[in-house]
N, C-alpha and C. Protein backbone atom coordinates (compact mmCIF):
# COMPACT_ATOMS: atom_id res chain seq x y z
N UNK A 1 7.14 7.41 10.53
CA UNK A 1 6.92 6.70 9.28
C UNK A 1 5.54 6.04 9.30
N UNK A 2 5.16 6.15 7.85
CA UNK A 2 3.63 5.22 7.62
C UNK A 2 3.64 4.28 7.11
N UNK A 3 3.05 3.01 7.71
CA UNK A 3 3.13 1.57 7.41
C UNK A 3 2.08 1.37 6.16
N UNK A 4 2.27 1.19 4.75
CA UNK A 4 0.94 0.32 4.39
C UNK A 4 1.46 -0.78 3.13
N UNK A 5 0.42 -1.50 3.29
CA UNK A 5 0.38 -2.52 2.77
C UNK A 5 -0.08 -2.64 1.45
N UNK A 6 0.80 -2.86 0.68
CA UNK A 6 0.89 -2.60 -0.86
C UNK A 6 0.32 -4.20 -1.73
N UNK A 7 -0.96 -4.48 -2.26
CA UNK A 7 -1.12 -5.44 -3.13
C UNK A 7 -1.03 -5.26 -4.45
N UNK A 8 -0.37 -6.41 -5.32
CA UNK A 8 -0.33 -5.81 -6.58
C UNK A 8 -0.43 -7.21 -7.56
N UNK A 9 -1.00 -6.96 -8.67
CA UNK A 9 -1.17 -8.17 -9.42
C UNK A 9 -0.70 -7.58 -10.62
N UNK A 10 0.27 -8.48 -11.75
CA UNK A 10 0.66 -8.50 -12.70
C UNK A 10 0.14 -8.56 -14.17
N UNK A 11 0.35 -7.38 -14.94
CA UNK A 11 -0.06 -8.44 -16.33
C UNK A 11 0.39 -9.73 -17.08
N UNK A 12 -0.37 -9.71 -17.90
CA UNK A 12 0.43 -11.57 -18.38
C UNK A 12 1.84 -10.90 -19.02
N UNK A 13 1.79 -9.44 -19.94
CA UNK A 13 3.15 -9.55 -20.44
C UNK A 13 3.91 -9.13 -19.44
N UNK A 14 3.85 -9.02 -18.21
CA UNK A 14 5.12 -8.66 -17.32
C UNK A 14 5.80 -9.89 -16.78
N UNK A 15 4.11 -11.35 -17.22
CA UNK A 15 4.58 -12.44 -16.16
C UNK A 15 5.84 -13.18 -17.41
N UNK A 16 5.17 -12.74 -18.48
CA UNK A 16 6.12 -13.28 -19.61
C UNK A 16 7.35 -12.49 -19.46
N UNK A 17 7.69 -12.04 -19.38
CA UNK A 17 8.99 -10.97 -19.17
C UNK A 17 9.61 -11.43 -17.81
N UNK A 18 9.31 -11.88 -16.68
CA UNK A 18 10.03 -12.22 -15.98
C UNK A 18 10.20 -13.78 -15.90
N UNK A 19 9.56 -14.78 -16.86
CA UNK A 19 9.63 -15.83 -17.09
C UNK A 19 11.17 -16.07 -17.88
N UNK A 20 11.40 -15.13 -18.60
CA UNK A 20 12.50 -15.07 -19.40
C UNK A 20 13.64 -14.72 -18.84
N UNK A 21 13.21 -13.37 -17.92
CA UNK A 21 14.54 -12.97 -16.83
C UNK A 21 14.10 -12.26 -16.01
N UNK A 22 13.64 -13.25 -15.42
CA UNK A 22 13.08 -13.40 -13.39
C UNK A 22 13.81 -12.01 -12.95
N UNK A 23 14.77 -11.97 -12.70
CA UNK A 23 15.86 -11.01 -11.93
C UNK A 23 15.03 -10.60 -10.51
N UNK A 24 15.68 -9.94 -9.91
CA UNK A 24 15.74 -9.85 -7.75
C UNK A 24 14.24 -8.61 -8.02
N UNK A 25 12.95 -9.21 -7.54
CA UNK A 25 11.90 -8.25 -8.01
C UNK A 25 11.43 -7.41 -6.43
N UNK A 26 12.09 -8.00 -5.71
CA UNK A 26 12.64 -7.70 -4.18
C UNK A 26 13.43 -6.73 -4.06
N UNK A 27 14.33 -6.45 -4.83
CA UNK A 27 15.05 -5.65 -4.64
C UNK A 27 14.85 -4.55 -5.26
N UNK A 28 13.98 -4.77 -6.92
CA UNK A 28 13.17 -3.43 -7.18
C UNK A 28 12.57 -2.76 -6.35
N UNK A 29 12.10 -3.36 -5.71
CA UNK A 29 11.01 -2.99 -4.92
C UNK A 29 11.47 -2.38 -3.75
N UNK A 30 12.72 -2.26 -3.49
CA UNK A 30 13.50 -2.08 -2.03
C UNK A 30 14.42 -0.30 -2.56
N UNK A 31 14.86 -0.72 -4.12
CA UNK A 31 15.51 0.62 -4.41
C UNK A 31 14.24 1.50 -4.53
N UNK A 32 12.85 1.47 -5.00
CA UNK A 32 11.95 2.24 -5.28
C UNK A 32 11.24 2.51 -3.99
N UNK A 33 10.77 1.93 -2.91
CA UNK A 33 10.92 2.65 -1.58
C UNK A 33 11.74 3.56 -0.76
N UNK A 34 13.04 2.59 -1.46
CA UNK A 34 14.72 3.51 -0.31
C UNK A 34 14.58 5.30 -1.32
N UNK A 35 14.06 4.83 -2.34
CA UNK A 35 14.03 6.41 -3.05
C UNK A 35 12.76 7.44 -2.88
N UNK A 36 12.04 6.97 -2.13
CA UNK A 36 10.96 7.91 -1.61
C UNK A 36 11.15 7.78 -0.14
N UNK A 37 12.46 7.64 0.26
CA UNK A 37 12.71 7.81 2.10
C UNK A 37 12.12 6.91 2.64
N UNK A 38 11.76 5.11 2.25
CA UNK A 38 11.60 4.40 2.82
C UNK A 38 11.96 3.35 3.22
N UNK A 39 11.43 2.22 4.04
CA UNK A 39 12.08 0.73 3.52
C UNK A 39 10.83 0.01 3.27
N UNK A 40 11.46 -1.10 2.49
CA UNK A 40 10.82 -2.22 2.06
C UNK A 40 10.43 -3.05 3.78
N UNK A 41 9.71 -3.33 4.35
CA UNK A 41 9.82 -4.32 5.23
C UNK A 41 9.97 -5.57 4.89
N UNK A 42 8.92 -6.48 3.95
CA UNK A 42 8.80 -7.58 3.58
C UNK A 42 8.35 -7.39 1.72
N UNK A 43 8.00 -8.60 1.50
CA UNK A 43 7.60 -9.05 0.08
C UNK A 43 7.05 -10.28 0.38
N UNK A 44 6.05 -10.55 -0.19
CA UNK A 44 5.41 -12.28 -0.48
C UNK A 44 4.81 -12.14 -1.40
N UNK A 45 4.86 -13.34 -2.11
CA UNK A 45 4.31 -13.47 -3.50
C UNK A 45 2.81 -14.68 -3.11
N UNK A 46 1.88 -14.31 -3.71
CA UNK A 46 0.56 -15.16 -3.24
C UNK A 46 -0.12 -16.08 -4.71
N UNK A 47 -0.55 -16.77 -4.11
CA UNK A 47 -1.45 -17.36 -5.41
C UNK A 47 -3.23 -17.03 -5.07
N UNK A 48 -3.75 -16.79 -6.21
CA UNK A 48 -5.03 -16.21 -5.81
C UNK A 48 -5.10 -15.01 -6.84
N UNK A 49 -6.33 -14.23 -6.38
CA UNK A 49 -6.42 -13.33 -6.91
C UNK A 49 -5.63 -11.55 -6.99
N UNK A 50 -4.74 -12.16 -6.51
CA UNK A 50 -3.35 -11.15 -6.46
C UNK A 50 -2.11 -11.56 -6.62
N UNK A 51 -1.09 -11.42 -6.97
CA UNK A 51 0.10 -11.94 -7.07
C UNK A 51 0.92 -11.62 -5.80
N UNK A 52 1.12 -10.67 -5.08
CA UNK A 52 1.47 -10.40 -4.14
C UNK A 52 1.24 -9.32 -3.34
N UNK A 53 2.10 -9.03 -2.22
CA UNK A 53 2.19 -8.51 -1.08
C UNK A 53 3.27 -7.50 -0.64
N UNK A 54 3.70 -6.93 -0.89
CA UNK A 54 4.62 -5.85 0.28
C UNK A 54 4.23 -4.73 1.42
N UNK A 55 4.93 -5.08 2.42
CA UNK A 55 4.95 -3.90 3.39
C UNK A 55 5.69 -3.08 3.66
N UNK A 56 5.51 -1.63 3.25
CA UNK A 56 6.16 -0.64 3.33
C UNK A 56 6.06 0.33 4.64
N UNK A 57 7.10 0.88 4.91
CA UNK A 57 7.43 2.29 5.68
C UNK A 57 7.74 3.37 4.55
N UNK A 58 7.31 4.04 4.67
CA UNK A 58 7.37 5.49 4.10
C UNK A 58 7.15 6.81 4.90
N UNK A 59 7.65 7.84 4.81
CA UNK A 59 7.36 8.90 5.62
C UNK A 59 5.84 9.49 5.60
N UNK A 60 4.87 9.45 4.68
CA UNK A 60 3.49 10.10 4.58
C UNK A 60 3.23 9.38 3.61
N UNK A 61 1.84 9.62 3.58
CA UNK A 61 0.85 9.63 2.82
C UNK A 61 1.31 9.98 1.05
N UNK A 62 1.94 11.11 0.95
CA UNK A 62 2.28 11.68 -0.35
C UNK A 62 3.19 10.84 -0.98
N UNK A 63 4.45 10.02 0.05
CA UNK A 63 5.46 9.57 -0.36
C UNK A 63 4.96 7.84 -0.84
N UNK A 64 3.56 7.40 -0.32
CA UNK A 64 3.45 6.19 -0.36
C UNK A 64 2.14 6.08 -1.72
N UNK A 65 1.31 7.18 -1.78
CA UNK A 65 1.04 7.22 -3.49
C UNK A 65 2.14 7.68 -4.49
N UNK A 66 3.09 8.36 -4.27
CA UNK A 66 4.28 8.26 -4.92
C UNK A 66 4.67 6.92 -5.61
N UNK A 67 4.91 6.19 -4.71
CA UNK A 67 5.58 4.40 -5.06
C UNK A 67 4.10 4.51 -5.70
N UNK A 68 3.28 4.68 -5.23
CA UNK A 68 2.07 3.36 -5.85
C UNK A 68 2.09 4.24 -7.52
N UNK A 69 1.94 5.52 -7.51
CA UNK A 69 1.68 5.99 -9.01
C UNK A 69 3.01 5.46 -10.01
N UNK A 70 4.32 5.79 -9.54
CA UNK A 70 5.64 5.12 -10.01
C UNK A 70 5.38 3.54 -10.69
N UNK A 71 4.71 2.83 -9.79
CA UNK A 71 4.78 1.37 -9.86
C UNK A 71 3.55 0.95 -11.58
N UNK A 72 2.61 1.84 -10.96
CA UNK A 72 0.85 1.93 -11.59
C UNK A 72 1.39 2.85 -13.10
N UNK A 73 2.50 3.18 -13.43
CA UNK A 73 2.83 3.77 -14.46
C UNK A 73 3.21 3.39 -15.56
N UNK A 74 3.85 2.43 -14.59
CA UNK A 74 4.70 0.89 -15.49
C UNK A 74 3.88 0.32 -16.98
N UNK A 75 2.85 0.13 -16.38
CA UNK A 75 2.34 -0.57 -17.44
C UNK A 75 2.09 -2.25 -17.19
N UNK A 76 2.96 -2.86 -16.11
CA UNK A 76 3.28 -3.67 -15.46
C UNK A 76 2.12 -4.43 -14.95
N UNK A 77 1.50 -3.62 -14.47
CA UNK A 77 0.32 -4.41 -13.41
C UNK A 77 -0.90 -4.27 -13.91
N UNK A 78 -1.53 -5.03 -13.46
CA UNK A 78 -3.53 -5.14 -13.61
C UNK A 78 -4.27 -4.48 -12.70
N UNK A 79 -3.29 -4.99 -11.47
CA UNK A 79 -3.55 -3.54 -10.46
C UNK A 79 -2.98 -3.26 -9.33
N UNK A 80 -2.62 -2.29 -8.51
CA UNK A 80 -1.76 -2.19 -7.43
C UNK A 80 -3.01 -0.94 -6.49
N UNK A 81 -2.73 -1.82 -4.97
CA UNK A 81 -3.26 -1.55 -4.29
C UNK A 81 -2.59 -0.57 -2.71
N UNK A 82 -2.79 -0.11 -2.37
CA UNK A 82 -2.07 0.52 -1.17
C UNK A 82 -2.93 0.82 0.35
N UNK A 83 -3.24 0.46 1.14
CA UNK A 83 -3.68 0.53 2.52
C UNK A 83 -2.63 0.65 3.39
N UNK A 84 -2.89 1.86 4.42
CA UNK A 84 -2.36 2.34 5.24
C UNK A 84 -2.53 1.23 6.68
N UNK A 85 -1.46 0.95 7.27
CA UNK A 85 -1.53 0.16 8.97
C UNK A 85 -1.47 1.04 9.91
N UNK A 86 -2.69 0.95 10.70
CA UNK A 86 -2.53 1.24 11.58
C UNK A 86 -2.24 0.51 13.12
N UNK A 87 -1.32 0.82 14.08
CA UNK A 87 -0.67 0.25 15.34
C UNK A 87 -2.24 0.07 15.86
N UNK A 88 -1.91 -0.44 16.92
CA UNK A 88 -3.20 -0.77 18.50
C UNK A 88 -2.91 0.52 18.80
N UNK A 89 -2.02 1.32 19.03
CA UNK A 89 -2.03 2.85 19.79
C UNK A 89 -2.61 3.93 18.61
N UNK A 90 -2.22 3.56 17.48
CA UNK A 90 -2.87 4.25 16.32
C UNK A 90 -4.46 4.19 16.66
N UNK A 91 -5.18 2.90 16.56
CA UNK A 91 -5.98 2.03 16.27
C UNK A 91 -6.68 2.92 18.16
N UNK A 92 -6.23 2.73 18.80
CA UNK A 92 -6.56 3.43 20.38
C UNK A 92 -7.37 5.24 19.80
N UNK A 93 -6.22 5.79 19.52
CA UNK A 93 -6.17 7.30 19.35
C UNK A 93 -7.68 7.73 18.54
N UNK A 94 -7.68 6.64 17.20
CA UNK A 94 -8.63 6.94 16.47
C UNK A 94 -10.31 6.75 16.70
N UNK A 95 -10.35 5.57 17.81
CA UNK A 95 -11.24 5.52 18.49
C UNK A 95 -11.47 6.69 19.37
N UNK A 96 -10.76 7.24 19.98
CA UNK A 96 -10.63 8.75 20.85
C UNK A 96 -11.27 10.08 20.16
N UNK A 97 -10.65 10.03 18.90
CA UNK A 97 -11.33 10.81 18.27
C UNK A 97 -12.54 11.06 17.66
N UNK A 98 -12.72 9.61 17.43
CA UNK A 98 -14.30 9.48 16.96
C UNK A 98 -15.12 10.10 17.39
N UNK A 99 -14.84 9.40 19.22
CA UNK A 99 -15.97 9.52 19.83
C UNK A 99 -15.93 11.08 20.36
N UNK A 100 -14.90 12.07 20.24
CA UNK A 100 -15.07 13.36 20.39
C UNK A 100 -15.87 14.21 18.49
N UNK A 101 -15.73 13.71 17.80
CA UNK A 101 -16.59 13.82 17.09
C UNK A 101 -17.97 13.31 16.74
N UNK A 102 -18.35 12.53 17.10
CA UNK A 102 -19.78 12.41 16.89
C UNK A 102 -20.87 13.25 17.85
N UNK A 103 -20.79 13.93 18.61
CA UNK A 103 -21.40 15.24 18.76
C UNK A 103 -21.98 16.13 17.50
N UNK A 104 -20.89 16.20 16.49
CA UNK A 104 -21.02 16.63 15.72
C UNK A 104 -21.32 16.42 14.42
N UNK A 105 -21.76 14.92 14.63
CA UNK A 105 -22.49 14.88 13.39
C UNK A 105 -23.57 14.48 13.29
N UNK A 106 -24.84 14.48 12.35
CA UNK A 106 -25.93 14.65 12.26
C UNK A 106 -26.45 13.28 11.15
N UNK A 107 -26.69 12.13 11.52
CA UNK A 107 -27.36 11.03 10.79
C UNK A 107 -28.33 11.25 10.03
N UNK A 108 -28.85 10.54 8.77
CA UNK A 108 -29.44 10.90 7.87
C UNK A 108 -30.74 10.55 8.12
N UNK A 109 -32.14 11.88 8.25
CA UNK A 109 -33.00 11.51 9.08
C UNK A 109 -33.08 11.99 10.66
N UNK A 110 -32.14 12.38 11.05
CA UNK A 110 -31.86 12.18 12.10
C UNK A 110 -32.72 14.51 12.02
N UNK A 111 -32.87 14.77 13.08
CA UNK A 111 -34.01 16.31 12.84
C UNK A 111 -32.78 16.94 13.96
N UNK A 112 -31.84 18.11 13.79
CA UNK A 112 -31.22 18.47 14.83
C UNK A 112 -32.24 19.24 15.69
């Protein structure tokens, strides 16, 4: 499974709409993951220039712009964001690879 971290900020008529009837926005958020083969990990709601936070598991990449296009369809938001987590062993591997690729690449300026 792929971890990422979902930001999303509201429009005013969604904030008006749940001012009227709040209802479990946690748990939307938990059936619309569990339906692209995932889980919800968390939810936090922020003040600032975003309204909140969730962290998702999802199986790929495909399944986690899935939620985000589903969500971004709504009409709902101003904007929703999605970044992928990567582990320290993730975060290890990709350093590994780098550095077996840069052999192969050629800086701008740079005369092979």
């Amino acid at each position: 499974m792929a971890k990422y971290a979902m930001f999303f900020t509201y429009t005013s008529d969604a904030w008006a709409r749940m001012l009227s009837s709040p209802g479990d926005r946690a748990a939307a958020a938990r059936q619309l993951v569990e339906a692209a083969g995932g889980s919800l990990e968390c939810i936090y709601w922020m003040l600032g220039e975003r309204d909140g936070l969730a962290i998702v598991d999802v199986p790929d990449s495909a399944s986690a712009a899935a939620v985000h296009l589903a969500v971004t369809s709504t009409g709902s938001f101003e904007s929703n964001e999605a970044y992928e987590l990567l582990t320290q062993d993730q975060l290890d591997e990709t350093f590994a690879r780098a550095r077996n690729l840069l052999p192969a690449f050629q800086a701008p300026g740079q005369v092979s």
